[in-house]
Protein backbone atom coordinates (compact mmCIF):
# COMPACT_ATOMS: atom_id res chain seq x y z
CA UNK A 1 0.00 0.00 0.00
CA UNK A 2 1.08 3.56 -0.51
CA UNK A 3 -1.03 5.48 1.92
CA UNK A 4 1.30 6.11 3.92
CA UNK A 5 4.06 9.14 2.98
CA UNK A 6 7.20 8.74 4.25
CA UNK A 7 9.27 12.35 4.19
CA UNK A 8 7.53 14.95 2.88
CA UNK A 9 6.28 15.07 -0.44
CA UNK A 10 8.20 16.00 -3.43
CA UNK A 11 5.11 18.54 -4.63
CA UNK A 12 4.12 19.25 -1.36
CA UNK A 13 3.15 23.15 -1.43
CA UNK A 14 1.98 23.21 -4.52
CA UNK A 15 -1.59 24.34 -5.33
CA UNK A 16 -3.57 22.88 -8.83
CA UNK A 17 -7.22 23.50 -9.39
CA UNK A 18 -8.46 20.66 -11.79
CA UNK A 19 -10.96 22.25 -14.12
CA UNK A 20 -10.88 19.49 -17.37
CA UNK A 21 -12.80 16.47 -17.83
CA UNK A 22 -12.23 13.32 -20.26
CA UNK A 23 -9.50 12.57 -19.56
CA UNK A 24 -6.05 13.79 -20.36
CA UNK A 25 -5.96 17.30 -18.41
CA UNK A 26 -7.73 15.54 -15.29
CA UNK A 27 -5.26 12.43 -15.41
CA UNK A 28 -2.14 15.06 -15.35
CA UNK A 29 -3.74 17.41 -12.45
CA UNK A 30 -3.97 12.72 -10.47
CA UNK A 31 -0.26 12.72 -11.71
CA UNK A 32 0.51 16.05 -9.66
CA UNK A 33 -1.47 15.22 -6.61
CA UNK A 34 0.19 11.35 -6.32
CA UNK A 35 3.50 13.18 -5.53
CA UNK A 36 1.95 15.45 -3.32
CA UNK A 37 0.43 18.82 -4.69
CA UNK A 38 -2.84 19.89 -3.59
CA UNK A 39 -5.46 19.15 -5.78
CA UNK A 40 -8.90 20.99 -5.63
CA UNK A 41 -11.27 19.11 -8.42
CA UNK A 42 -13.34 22.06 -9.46
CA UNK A 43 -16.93 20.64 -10.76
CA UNK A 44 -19.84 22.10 -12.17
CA UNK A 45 -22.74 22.35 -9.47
CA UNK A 46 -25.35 19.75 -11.39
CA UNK A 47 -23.47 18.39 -13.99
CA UNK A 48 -20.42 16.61 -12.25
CA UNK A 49 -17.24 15.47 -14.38
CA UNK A 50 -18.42 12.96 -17.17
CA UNK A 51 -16.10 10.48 -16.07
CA UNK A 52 -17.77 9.82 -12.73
CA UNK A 53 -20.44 7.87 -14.77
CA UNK A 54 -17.45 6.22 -17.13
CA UNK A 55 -17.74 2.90 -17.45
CA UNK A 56 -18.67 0.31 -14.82
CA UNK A 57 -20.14 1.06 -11.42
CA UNK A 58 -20.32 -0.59 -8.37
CA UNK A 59 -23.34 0.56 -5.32
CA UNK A 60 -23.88 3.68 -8.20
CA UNK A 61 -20.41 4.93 -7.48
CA UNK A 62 -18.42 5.20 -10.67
CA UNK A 63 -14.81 3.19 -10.55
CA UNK A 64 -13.12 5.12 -13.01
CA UNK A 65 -13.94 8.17 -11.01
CA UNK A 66 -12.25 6.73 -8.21
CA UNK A 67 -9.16 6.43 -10.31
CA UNK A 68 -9.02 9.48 -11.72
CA UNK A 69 -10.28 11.47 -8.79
CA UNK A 70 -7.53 10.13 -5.89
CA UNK A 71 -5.47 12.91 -4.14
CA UNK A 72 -8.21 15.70 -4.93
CA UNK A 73 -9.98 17.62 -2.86
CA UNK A 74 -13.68 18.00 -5.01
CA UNK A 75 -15.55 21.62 -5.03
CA UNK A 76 -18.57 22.55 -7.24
CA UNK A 77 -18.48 25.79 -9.12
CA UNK A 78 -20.30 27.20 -12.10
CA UNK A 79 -17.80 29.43 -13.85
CA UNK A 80 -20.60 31.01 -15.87
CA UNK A 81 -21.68 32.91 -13.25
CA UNK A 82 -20.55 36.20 -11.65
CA UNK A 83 -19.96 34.61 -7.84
CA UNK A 84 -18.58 31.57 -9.79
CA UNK A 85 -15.96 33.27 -11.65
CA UNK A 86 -15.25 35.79 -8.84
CA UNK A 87 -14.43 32.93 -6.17
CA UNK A 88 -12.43 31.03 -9.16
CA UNK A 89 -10.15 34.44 -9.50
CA UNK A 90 -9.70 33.96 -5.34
CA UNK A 91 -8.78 30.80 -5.44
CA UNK A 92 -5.94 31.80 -8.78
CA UNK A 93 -4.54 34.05 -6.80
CA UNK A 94 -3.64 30.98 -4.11
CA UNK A 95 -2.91 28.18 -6.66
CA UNK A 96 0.26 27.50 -8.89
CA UNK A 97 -1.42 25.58 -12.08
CA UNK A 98 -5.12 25.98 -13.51
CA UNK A 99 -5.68 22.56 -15.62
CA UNK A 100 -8.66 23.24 -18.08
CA UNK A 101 -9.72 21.58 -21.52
CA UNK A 102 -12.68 23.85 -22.59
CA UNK A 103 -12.63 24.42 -26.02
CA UNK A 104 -10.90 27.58 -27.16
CA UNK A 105 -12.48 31.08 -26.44
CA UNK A 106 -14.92 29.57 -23.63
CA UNK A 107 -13.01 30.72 -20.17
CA UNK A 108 -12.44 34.01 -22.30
CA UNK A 109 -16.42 34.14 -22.52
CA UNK A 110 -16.36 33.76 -19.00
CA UNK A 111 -13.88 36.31 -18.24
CA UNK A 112 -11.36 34.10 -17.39
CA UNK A 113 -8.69 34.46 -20.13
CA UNK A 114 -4.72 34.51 -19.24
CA UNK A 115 -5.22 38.14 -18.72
CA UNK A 116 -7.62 38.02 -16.25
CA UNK A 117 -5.83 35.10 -14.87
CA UNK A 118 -2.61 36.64 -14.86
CA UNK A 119 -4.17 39.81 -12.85
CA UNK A 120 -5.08 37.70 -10.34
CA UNK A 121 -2.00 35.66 -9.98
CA UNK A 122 1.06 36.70 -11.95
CA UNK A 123 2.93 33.45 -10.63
CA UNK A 124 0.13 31.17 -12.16
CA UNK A 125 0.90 28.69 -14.67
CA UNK A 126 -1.90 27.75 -17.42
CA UNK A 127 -1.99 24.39 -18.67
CA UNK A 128 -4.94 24.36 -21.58
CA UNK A 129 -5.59 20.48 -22.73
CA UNK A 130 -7.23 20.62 -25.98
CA UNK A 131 -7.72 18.32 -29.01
CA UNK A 132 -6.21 20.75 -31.71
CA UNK A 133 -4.46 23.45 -29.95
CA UNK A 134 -5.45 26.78 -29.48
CA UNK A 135 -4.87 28.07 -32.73
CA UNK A 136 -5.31 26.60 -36.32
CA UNK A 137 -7.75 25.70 -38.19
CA UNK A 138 -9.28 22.96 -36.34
CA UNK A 139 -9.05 24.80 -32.88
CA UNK A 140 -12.74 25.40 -32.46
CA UNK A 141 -13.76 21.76 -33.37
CA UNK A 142 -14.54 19.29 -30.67
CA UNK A 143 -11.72 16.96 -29.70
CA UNK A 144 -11.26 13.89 -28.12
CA UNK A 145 -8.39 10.77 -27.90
CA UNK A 146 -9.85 9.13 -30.05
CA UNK A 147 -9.59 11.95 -33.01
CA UNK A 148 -5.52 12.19 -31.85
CA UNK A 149 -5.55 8.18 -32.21
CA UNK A 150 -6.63 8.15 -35.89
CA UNK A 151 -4.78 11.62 -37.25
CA UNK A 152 -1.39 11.02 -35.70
CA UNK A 153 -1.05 7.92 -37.82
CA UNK A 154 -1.37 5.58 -34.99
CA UNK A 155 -4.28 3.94 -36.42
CA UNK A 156 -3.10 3.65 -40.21
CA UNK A 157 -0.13 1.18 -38.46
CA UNK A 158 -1.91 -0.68 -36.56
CA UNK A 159 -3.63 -4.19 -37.19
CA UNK A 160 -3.03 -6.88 -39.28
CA UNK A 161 -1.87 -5.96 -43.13
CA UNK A 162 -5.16 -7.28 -44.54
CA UNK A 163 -7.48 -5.39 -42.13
CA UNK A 164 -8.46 -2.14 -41.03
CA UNK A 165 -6.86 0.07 -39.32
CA UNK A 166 -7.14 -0.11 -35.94
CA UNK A 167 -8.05 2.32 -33.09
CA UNK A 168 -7.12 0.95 -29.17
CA UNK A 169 -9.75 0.05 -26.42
CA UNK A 170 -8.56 2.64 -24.23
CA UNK A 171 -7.89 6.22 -23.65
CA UNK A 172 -4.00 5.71 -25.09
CA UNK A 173 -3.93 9.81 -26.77
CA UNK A 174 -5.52 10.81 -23.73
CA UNK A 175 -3.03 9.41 -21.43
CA UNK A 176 -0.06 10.45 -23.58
CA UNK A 177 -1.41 13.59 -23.67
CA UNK A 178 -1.84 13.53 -19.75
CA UNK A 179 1.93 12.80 -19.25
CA UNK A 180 3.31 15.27 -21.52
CA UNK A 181 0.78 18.00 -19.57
CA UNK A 182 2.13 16.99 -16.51
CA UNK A 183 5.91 17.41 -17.81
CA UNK A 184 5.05 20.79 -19.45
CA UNK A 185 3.51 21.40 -16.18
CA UNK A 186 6.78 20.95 -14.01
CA UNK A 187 8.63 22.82 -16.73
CA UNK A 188 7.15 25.77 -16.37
CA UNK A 189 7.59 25.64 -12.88
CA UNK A 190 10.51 25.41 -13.53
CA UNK A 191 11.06 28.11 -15.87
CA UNK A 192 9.15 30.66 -13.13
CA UNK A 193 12.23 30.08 -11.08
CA UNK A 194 14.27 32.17 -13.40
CA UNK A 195 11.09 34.47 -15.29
CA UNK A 196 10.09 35.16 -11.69
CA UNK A 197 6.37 34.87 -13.47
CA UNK A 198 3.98 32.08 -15.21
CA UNK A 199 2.87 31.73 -18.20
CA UNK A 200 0.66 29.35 -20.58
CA UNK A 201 1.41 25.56 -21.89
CA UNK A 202 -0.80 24.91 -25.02
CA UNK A 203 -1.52 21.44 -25.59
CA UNK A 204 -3.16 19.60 -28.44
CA UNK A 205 -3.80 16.29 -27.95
CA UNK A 206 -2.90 15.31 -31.17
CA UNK A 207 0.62 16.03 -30.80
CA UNK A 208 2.45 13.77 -27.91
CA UNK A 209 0.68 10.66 -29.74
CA UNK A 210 2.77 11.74 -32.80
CA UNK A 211 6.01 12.06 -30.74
CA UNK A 212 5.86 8.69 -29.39
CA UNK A 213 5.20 7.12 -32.56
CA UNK A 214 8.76 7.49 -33.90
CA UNK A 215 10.78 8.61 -36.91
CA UNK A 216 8.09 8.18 -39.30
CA UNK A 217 7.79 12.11 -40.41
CA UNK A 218 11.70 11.65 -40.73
CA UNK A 219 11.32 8.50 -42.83
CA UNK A 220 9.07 9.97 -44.89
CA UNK A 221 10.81 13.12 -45.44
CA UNK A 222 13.68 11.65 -46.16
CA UNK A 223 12.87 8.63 -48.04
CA UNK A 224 9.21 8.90 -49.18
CA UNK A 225 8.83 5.92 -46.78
CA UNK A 226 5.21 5.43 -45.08
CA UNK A 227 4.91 2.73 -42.72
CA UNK A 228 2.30 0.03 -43.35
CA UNK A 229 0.36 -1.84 -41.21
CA UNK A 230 2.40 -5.51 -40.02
CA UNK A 231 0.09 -6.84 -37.75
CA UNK A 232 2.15 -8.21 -34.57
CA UNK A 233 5.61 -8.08 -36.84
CA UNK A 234 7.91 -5.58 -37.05
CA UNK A 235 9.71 -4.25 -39.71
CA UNK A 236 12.94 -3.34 -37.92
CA UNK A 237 13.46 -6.94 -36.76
CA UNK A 238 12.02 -10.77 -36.39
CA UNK A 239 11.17 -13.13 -35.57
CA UNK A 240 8.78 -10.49 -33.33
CA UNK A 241 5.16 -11.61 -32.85
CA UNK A 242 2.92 -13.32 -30.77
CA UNK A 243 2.31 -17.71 -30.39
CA UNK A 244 -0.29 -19.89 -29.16
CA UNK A 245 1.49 -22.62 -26.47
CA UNK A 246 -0.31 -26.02 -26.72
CA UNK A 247 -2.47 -25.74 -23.49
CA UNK A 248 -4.08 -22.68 -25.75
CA UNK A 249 -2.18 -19.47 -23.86
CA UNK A 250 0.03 -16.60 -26.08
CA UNK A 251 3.26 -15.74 -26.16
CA UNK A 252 4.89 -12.44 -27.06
CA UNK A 253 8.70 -13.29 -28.22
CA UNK A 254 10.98 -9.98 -28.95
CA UNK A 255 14.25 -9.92 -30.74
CA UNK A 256 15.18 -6.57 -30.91
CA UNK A 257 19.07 -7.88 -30.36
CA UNK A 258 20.95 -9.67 -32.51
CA UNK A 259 22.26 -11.94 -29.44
CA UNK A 260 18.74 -12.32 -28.52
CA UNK A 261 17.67 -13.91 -32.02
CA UNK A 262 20.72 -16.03 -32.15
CA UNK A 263 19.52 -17.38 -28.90
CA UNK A 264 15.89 -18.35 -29.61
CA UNK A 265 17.11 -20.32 -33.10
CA UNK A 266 19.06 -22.18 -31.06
CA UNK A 267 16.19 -23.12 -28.98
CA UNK A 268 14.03 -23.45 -30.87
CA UNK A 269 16.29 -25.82 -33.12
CA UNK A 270 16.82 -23.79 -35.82
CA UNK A 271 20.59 -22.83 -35.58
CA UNK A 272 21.20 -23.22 -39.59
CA UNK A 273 19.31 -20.29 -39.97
CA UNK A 274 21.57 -18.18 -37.74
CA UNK A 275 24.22 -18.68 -40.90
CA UNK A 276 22.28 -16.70 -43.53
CA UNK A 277 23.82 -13.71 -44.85
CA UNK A 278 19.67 -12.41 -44.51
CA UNK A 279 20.11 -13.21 -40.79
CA UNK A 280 22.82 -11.01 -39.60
CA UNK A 281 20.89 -7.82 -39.30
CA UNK A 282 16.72 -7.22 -38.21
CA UNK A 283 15.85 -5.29 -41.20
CA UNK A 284 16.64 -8.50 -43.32
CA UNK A 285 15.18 -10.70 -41.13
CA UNK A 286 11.98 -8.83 -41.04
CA UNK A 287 12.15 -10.01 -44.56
CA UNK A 288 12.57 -13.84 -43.79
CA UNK A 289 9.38 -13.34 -40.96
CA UNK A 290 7.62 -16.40 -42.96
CA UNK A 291 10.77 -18.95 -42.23
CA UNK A 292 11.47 -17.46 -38.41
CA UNK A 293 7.52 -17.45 -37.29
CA UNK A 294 7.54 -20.81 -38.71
CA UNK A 295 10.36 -22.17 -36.69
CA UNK A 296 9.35 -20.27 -33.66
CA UNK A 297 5.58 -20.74 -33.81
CA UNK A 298 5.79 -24.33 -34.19
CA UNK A 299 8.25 -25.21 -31.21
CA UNK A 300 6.22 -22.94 -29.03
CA UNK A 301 3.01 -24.92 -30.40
CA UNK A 302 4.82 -27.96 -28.89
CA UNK A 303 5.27 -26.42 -25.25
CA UNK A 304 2.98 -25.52 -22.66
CA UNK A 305 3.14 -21.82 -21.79
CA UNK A 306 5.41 -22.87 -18.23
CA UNK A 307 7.34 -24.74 -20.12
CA UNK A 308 8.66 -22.59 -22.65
CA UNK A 309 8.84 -19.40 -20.49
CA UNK A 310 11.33 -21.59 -18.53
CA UNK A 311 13.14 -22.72 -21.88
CA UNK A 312 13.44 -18.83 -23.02
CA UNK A 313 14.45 -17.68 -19.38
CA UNK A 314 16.70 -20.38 -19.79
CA UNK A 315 18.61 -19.67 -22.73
CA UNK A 316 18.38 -15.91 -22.07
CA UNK A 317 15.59 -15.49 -24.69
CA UNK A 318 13.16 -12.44 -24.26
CA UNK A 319 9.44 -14.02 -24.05
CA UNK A 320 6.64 -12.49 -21.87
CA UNK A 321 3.50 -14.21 -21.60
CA UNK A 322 -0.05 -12.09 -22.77
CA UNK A 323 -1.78 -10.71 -19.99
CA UNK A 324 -5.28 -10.35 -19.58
CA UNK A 325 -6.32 -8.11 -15.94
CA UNK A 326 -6.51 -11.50 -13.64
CA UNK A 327 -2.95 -12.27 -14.76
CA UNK A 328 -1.64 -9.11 -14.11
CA UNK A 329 -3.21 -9.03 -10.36
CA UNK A 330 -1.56 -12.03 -10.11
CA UNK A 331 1.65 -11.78 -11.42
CA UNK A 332 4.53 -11.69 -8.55
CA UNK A 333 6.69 -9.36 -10.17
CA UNK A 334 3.98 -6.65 -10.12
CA UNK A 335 2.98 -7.52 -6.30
CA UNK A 336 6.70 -7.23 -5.48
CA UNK A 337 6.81 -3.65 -7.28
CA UNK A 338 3.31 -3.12 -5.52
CA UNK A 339 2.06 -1.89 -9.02
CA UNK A 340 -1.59 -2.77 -8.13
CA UNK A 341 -1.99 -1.03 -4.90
CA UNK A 342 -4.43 -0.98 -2.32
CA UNK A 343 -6.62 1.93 -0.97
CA UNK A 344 -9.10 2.33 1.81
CA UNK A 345 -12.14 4.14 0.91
CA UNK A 346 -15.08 5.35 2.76
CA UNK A 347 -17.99 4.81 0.38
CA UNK A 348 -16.42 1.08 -0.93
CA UNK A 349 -13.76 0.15 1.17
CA UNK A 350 -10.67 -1.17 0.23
CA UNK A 351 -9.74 -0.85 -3.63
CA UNK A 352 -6.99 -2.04 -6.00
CA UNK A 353 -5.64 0.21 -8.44
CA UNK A 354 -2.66 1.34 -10.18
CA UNK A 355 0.23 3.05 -8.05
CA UNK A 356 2.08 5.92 -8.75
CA UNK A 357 3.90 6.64 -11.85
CA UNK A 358 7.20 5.44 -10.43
CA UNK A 359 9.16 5.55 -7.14
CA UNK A 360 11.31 8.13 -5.40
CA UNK A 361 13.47 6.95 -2.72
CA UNK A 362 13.77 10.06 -0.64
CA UNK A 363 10.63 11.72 -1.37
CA UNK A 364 7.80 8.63 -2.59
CA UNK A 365 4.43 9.43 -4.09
CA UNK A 366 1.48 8.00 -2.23
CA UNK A 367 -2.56 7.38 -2.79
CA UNK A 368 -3.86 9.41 -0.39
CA UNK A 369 -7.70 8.36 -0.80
CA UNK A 370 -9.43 7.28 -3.78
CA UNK A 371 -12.21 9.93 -6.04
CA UNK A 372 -14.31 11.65 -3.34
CA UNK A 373 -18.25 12.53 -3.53
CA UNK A 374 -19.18 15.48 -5.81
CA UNK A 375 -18.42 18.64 -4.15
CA UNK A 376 -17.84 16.78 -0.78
CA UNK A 377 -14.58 19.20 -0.08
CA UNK A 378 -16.63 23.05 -1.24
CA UNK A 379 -17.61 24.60 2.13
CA UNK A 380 -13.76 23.30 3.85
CA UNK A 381 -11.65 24.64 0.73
CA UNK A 382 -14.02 28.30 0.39
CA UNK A 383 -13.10 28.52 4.26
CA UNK A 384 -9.98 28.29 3.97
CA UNK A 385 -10.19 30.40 1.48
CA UNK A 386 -11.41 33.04 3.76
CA UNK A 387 -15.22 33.05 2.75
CA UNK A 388 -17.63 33.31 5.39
CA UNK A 389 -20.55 30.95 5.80
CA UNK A 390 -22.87 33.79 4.92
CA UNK A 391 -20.45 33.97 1.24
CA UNK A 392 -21.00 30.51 0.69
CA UNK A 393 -24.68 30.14 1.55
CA UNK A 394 -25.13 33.32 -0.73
CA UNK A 395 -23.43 31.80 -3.70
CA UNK A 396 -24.78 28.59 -3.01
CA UNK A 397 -28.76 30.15 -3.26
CA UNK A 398 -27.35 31.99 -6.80
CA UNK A 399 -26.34 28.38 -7.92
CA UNK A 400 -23.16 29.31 -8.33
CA UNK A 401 -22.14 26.48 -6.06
């Protein structure tokens, strides 16, 4: 478990209010708050963050939300109004970073632009989290993972050669998107070291999907080269793909080095092939994929799973077997990495779900609590923000709470 902090928190000190929703600005405000900044999760008063009713639910509590919402404090505020932007200006002028993914021109409507932002807080940093950017032609459209997954090319190269192309079963631009935010994030902080001021990180969602995907505008600029779809090969090397074992489980097999293939021909019995002039580098045995998946697919087709993990571990072969979510609960090398943590929680007691990011030895991360109720934190945080209970009640009976 990782509830408990030992030393004091890397990001302790540090103030974010959490205005985005689905998913990549609110999943880089959770990144912030698992090392130890203070999170307020700003919500609108009857229409809470779409991801609270995300997917499956258990007791009508939604378990995505409890994911995404861990280490914030939770506020409702309608931005729209006058006592809604008003308090959000107070509560600038106390944070560090302002998270938001409305589409372009909408806090401006609201009159809360970086200028009026800025007034309030000169030291504030603006992260905006948007599917195009905030200029272009495409600024103003709607935009969503999903968009970034197809236009970045990440579709177009994946699935098998013969199919479609393929888009993933999860939010993968999203949370790309979410860990570059986070990075820009601590950058800027960074920067307002030596500025002595803050300033604004635009992000388009369709961009850190593209700059994970490679040297294809390179290969293409360069070469004319456009990168088809391979299915589970590679082009850069083989034999790379996945094979069924003969009690019916799958096997990934890499062989991104040259030692490494040598070693699973040998295994697998093959060690003529290892003489080929074709075999001596991966670009020309991507070539030969037929002959390799062959000789690989069939010895593995001989060999229960256990038995030839413990033949690749053996010879020093890279093979991982494919997951599905019971194997990874189970797997020992996640427990002993505590991957899959565990987390008390008021409204559904204890729940399993990824740890932080990574680990700090001095200065760890930590799962403070899991997603709290909508708004459950308002009246505490506008307190301590210096509002009386007369304030609140006031802007609560405007509805701008």
């Amino acid at each position: 478990m990782t509830t408990t902090v030992h030393g004091t928190p890397p990001l302790q000190g540090l103030r974010v209010l959490d205005l985005a929703t689905l998913f990549a600005g609110p999943l880089a405000a959770t990144m912030l708050g698992d090392f130890g900044a203070d999170v307020i999760k700003i919500e609108h008063p009857r229409k809470p963050d779409p991801s609270r009713g995300h997917g499956p639910a258990k007791n009508g509590v939604g378990l995505w939300w409890k994911l995404l919402g861990r280490n914030k404090r939770t506020i409702t505020l309608d931005l729209s109004t006058p006592g809604g932007r008003d308090t959000l200006l107070r509560l600038a002028a106390t944070a560090d970073v302002v998270v938001e993914n409305f589409r372009p021109g909408t806090l401006e409507k609201w009159g809360l632009g970086w200028p009026d932002l800025s007034a309030a807080n000169d030291q504030l940093v603006l992260a905006r989290v948007t599917g195009f950017g905030q200029y272009g032609p495409y600024a103003r459209r709607p935009g969503f993972g999903t968009l970034a997954e197809a236009m970045s090319g990440f579709a177009a190269i994946t699935g098998e050669p013969d199919g479609p192309p393929t888009l993933p079963p999860f939010g993968l631009a999203d949370s790309i998107a979410a860990l570059a935010t986070a990075y820009a994030v601590m950058t800027a902080l960074h920067a307002r070291t030596t500025t002595g001021h803050g300033q604004v990180i635009d992000m388009a969602i369709i961009e850190p999907i593209l700059s994970v995907l490679g040297p294809q505008p390179l290969w293409y600029d360069q070469l004319g080269y456009v990168q088809p779809r391979t299915g589970n090969r590679s082009r850069n090397n083989a034999p790379r793909n996945t094979y069924r074992t003969a009690d019916g489980a799958w096997l990934a097999v890499s062989t991104s080095a040259q030692s490494i293939a040598e070693r699973v021909m040998r295994l697998v019995g093959r060690p003529d092939l290892i003489t080929e002039p074709w075999f001596a580098e991966g670009t020309t045995r991507a070539q030969h994929a037929d002959v390799l998946d062959e000789a690989v697919g069939s010895w593995i087709a001989r060999h229960t799973r256990d038995e030839a993990m413990a033949a690749f571990e053996k010879a020093e072969a890279a093979i991982a077997p494919i997951y599905d979510i019971r194997d990874v609960m189970a797997d020992p090398q996640y427990q002993a990495l505590d991957t899959v943590t565990e987390v008390p929680d008021p409204e559904l007691g204890p729940l399993r779900m990824q740890n932080v990011l990574f680990r700090l030895s001095e200065t760890p991360g930590a799962i403070r609590w899991a997603g709290r109720p909508h708004g459950a934190d308002t009246d505490a945080v506008l307190t301590e923000l210096g509002l009386t209970k007369a304030e609140i009640a006031t802007l609560r009976s405007e509805g701008a709470l």
